[in-house]
Protein backbone atom coordinates (compact mmCIF):
# COMPACT_ATOMS: atom_id res chain seq x y z
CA UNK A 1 7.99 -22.06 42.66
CA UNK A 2 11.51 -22.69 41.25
CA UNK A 3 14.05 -21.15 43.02
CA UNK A 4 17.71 -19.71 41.65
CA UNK A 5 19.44 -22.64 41.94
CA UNK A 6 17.16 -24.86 40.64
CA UNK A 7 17.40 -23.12 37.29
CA UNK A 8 20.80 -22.83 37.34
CA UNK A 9 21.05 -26.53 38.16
CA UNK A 10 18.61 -26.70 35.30
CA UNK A 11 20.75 -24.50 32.56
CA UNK A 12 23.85 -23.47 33.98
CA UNK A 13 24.99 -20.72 31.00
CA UNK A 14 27.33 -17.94 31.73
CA UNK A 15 24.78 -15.70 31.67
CA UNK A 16 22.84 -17.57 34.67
CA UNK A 17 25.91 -17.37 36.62
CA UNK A 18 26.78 -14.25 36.24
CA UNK A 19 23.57 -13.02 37.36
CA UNK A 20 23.91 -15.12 40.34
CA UNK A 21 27.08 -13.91 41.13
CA UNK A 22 29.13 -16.60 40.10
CA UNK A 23 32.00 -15.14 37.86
CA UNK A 24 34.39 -18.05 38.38
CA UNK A 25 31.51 -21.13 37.18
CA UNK A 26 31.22 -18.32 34.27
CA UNK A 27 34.95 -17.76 33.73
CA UNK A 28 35.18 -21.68 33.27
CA UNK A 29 32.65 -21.86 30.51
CA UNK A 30 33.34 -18.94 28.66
CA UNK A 31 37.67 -19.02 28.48
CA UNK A 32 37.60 -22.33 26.56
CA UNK A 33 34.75 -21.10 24.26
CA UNK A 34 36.93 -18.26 23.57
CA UNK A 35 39.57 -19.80 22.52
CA UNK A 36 37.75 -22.51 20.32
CA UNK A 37 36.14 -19.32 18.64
CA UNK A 38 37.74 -15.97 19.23
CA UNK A 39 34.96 -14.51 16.42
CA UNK A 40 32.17 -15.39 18.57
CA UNK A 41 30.68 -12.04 19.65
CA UNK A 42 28.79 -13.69 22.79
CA UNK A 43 32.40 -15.12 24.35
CA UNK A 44 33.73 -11.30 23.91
CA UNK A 45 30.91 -9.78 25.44
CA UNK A 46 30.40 -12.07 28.15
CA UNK A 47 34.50 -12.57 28.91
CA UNK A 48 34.81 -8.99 28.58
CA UNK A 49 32.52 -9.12 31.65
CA UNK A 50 33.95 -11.77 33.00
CA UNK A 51 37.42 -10.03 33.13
CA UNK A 52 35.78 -6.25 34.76
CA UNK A 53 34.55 -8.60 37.59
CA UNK A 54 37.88 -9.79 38.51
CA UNK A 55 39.35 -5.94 37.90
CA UNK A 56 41.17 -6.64 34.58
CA UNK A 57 41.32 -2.93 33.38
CA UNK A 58 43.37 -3.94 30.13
CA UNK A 59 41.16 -6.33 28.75
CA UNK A 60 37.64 -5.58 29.13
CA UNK A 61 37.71 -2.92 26.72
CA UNK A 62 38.89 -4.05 23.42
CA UNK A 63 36.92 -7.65 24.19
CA UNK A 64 33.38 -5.29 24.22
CA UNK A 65 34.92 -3.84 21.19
CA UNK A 66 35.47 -6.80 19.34
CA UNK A 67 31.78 -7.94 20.00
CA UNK A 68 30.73 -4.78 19.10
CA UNK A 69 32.36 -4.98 15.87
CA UNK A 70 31.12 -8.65 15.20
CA UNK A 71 27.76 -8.00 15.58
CA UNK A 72 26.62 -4.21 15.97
CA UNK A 73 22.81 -5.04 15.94
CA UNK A 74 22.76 -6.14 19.96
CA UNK A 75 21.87 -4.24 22.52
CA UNK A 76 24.07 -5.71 25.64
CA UNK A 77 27.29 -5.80 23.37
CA UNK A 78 26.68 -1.78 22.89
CA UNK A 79 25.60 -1.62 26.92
CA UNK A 80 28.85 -3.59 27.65
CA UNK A 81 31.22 -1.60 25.48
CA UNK A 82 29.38 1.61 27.76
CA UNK A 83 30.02 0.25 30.74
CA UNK A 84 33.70 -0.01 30.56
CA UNK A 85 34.01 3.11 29.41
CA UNK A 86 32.25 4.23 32.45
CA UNK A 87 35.05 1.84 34.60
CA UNK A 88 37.83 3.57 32.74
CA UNK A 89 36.89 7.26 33.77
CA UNK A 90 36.57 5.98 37.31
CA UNK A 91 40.23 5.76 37.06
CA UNK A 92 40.90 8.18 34.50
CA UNK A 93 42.29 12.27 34.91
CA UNK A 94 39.78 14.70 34.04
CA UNK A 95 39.79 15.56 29.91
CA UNK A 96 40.06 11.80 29.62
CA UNK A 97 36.85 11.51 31.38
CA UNK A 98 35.20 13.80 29.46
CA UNK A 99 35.88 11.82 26.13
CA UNK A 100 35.41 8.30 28.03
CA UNK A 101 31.80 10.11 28.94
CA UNK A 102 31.07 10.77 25.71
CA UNK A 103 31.67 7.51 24.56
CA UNK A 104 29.64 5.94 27.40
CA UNK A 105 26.67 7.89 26.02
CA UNK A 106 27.53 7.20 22.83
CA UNK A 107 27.11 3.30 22.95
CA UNK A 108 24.66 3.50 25.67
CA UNK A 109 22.69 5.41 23.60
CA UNK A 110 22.75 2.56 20.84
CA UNK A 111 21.93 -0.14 23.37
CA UNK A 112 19.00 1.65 24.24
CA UNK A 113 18.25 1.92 20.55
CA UNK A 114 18.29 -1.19 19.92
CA UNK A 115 16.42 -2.55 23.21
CA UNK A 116 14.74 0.37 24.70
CA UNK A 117 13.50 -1.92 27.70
CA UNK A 118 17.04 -3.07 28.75
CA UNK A 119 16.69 -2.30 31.99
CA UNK A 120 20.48 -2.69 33.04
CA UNK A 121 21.15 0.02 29.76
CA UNK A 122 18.80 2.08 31.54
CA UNK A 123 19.97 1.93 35.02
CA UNK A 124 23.62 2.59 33.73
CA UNK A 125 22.09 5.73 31.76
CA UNK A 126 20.84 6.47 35.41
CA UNK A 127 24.24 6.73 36.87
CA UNK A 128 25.77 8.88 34.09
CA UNK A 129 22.53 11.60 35.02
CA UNK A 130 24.21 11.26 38.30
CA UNK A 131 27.47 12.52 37.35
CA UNK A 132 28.79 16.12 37.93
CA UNK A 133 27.55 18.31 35.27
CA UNK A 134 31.11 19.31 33.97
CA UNK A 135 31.20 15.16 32.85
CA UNK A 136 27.67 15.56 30.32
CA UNK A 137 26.15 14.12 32.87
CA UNK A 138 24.45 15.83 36.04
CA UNK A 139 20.39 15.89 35.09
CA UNK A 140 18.36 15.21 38.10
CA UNK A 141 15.23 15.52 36.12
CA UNK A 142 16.79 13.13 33.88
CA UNK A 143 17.58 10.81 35.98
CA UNK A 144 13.83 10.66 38.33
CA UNK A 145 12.34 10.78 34.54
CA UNK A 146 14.50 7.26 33.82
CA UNK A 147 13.53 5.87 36.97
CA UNK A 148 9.48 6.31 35.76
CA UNK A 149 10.83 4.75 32.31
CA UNK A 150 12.47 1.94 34.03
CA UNK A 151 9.17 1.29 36.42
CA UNK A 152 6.71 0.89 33.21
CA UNK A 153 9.34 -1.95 32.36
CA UNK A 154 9.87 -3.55 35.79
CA UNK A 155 8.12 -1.98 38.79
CA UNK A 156 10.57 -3.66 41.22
CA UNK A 157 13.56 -2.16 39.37
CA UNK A 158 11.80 1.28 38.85
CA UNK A 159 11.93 1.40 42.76
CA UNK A 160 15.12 -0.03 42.73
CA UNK A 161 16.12 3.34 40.76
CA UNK A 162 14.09 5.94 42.50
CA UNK A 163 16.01 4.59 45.83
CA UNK A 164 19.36 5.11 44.45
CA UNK A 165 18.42 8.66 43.47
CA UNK A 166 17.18 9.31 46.72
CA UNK A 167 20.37 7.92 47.94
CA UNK A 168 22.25 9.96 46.04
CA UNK A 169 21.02 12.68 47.24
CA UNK A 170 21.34 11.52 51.18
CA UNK A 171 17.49 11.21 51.20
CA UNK A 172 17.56 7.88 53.70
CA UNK A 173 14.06 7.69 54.43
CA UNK A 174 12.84 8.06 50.43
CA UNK A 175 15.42 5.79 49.88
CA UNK A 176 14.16 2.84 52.55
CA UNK A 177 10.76 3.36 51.81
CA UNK A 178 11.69 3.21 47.43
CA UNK A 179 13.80 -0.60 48.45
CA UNK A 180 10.62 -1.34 50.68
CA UNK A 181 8.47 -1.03 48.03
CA UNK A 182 10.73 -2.81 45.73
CA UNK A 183 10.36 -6.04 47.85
CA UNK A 184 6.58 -5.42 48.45
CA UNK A 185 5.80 -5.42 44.21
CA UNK A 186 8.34 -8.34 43.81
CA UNK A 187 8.84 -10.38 46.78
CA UNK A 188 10.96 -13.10 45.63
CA UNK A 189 13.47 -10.49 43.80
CA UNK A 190 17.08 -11.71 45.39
CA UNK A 191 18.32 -7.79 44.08
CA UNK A 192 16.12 -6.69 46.23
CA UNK A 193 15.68 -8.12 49.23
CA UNK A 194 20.02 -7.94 49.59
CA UNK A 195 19.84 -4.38 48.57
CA UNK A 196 17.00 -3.47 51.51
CA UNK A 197 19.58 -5.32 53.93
CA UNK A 198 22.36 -3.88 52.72
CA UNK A 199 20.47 -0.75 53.41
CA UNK A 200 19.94 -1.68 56.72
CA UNK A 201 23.83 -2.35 57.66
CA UNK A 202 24.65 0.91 56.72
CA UNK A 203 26.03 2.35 60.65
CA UNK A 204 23.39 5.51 59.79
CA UNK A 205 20.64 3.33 58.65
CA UNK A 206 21.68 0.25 61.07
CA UNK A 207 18.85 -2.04 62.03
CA UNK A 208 20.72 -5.37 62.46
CA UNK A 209 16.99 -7.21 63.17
CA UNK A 210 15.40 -6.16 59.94
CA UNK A 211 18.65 -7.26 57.89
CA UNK A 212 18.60 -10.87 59.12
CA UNK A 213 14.62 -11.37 58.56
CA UNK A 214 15.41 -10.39 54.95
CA UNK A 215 18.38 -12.25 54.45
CA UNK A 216 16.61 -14.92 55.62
CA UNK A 217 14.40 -14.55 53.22
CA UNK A 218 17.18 -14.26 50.62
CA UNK A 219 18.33 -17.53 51.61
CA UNK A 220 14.96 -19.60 51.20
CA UNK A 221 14.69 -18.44 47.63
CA UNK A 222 18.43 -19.27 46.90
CA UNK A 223 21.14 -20.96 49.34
CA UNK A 224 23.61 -20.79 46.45
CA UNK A 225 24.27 -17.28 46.61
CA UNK A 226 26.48 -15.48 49.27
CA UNK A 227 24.74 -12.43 49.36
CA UNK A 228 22.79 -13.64 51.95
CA UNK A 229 25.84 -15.38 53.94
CA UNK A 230 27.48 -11.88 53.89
CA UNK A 231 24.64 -10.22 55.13
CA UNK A 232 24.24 -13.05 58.39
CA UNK A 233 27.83 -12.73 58.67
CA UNK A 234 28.21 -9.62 59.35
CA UNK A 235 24.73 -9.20 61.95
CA UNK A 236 26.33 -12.13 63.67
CA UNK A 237 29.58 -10.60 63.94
CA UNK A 238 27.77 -7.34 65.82
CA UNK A 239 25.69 -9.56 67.76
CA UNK A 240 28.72 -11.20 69.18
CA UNK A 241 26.99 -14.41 68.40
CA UNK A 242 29.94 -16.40 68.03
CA UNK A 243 28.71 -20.21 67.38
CA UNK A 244 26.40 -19.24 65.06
CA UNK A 245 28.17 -17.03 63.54
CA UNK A 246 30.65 -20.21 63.22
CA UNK A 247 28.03 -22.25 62.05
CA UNK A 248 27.19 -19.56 59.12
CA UNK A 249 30.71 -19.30 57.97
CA UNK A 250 30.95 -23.19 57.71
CA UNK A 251 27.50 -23.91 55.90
CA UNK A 252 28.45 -21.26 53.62
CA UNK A 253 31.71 -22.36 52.66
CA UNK A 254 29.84 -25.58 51.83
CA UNK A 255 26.95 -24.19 49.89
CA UNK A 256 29.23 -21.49 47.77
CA UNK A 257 32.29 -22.48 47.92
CA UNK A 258 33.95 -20.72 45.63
CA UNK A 259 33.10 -17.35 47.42
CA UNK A 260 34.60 -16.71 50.90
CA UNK A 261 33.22 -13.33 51.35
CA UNK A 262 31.33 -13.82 54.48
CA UNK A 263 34.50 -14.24 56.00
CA UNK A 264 35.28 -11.12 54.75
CA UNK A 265 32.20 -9.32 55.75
CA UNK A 266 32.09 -10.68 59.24
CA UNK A 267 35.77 -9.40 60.31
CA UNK A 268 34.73 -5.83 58.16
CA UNK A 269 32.03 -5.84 60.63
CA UNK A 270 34.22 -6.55 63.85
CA UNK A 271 36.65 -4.16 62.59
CA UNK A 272 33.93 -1.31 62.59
CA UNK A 273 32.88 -1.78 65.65
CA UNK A 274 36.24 -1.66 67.29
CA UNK A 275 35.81 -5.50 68.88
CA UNK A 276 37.36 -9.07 68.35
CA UNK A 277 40.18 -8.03 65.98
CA UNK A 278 42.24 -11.16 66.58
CA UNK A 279 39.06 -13.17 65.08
CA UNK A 280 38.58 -10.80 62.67
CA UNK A 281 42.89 -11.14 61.95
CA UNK A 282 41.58 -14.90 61.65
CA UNK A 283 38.60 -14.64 59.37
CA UNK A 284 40.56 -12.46 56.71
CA UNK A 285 43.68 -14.97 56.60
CA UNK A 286 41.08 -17.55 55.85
CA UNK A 287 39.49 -15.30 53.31
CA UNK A 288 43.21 -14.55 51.85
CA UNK A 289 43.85 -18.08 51.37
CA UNK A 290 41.00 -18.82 48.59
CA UNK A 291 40.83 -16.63 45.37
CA UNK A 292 38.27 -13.93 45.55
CA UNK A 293 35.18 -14.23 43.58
CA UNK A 294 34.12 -11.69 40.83
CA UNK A 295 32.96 -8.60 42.47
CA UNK A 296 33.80 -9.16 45.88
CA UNK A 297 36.91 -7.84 48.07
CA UNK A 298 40.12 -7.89 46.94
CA UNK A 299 43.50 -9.46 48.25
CA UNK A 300 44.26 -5.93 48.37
CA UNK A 301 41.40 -5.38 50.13
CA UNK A 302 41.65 -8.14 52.63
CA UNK A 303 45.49 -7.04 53.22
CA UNK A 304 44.49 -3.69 54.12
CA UNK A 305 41.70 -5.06 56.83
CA UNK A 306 44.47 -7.32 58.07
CA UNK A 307 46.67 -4.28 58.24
CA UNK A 308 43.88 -2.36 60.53
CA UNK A 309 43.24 -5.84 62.88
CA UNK A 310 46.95 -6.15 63.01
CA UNK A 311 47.18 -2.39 64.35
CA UNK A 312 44.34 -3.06 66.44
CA UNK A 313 46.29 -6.12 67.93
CA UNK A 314 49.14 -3.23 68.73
CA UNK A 315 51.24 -5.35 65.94
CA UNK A 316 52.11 -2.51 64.03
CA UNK A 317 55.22 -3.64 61.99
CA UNK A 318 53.35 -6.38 61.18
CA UNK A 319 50.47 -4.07 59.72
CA UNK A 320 52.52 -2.16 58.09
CA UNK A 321 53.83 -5.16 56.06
CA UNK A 322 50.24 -5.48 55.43
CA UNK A 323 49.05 -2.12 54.02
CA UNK A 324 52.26 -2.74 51.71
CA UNK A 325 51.21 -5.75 50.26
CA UNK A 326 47.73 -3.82 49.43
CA UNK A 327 49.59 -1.01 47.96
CA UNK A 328 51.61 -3.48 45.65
CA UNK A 329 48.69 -5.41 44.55
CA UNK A 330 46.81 -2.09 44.04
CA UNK A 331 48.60 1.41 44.26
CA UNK A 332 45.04 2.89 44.96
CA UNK A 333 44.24 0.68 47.81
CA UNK A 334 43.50 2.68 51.31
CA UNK A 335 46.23 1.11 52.65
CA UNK A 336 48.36 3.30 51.11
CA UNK A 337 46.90 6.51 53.60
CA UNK A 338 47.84 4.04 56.73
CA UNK A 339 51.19 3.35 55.14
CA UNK A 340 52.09 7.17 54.82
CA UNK A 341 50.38 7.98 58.00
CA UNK A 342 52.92 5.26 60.36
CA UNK A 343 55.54 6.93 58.31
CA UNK A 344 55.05 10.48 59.16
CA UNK A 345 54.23 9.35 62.98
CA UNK A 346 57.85 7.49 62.87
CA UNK A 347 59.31 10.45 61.26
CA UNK A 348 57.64 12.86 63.73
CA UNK A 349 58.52 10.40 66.47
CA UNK A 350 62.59 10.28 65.17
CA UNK A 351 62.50 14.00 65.12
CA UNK A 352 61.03 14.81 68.68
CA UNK A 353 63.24 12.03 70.19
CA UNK A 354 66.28 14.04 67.80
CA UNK A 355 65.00 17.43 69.61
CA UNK A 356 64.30 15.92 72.68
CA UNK A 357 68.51 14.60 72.92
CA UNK A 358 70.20 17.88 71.69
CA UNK A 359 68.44 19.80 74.29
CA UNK A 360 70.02 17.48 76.80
């Protein structure tokens, strides 16, 4: 049986990479196709993409547009163009939601028109049933009637859906027993064997054993992903299994090496558990000093985790220089709380202190 990386060693496109998780290989093939031919409706669509991975809110948008508008008669351009939409509102005050959600079901609707078995235009549809009512969204039955739509396509993926429902509405054991299935009807599905462990990493849900046999798993069908990397990191990390947890890092620096995120994952875990925050200071300075991949953590992000290891590590002034960083790379970065936070404890400090000398 081919694995992943055999067909992408086979046919690396953008589109194989993507789906692999591999936005920078993309980026590389699609930016100088772009610019040889700006008109080509596949470079807009896939940069535009390319460019939400990496959290480009300017651009996306009028790239899905333009491929739009060079070709109307494709389904993904029409799914794309939805999807941003749907990234826009995320960020967006509350009547401009409204219009960015009728625009999302506006060119999702088309995509579906055009392909109705595009599963990803389905799954998006999905999410917008999820939405609060007040957005045109908020159908339940909708949404469980998609799922059943999306199952006659892909069975694995129809799963895939009814566990995010039952997710969404904090039903954990539907929602473990929905991914279960979803590796049971499709066993060498990557999606969802990571999405089972990632399942079973939630602290609620946490079952450390049962992650690592399926990211094991993960990794026999594809050692060029870091889903699975992330996954080992961070059971590792809680095992306090240090050398092999050392040993992971390294072979998957070498295997994906354009995607440190294991680092990441395996100080996020040490950070949870309230242990080892001078390794996990060390593993997020190594993450900070390589780009981040499509999709994955931030720099503001990984500033903000430093921040909390710093604090941890009773280096507070240091931390705070942190969580500013975080803030200036993203103003909506949780950093920001722990940045107002040491400020009011300062200020409350100065003040009792202020009290505190007067009454002397």
């Amino acid at each position: 049986m081919a694995t992943a990386s055999i067909c992408l060693a086979q046919e690396p496109t953008a589109a194989n990479l993507i789906e692999a998780g591999h936005w920078k290989r993309a980026r590389a093939l699609v930016e100088p196709r772009l610019r040889e031919a700006p008109d080509d409706p596949e470079a807009n669509y896939l940069s535009s993409q390319i460019s939400n991975a990496f959290g480009d809110r300017s651009s996306p948008p009028g790239l899905a547009e333009k491929a739009v508008r060079l070709n109307g008669r494709v389904a993904r351009y029409h799914r794309q163009l939805a999807e941003v939409q749907g990234v826009m509102a995320q960020h967006a005050g509350v009547f401009q939601q409204v219009g960015l959600a009728r625009r999302f079901r506006k060119e999702i609707d088309a995509a579906l028109e055009l392909d109705p078995r595009d599963v990803q235009a389905m799954r998006d549809l999905l999410e917008f049933y999820l939405l609060p009512p007040g957005l045109n969204g908020g159908d339940s039955k909708k949404a469980e009637a998609l799922a059943r739509q999306i199952a006659a396509v892909d069975a694995a993926e129809g799963f895939l859906a009814e566990a995010r429902i039952a997710a969404f509405h904090k039903n954990d054991a539907r929602s473990e027993s929905m991914l279960r299935a979803a590796t049971e009807v499709h066993p060498v599905s990557y999606k969802a064997l990571m999405e089972l462990a990632q399942h079973y990493l939630k602290p609620a849900q946490r079952n450390d054993r049962a992650a690592e046999a399926l990211a094991e798993n993960a990794l026999a069908l594809d050692k060029g992903r870091s889903g699975a990397y992330c996954v080992l990191a961070s059971v590792y990390a809680g095992r306090e299994h240090w050398t092999a947890l050392e040993a992971l890092l390294a072979l998957a620096a070498h295997e994906v090496p354009d995607d440190y995120a294991p680092y990441y994952r395996a100080a996020e875990r040490l950070l949870a558990d309230g242990r080892e925050a001078a390794r996990a200071d060390r593993f997020l300075r190594i993450y900070l000093r390589h780009d981040a991949e499509g999709n994955q953590p931030t720099a503001a992000d990984a500033h903000w985790k430093l921040g909390l290891a710093l604090s941890a590590m009773e280096q507070h002034d240091a931390a705070v220089r942190e969580w500013k960083v975080a803030v200036q790379l993203n103003p909506e970065s949780p950093a920001a709380r722990e940045v107002k936070r040491t400020r009011n404890a300062r200020t409350s400090g100065g003040s009792r202190a202020a009290r505190s000398g007067g009454e002397n």
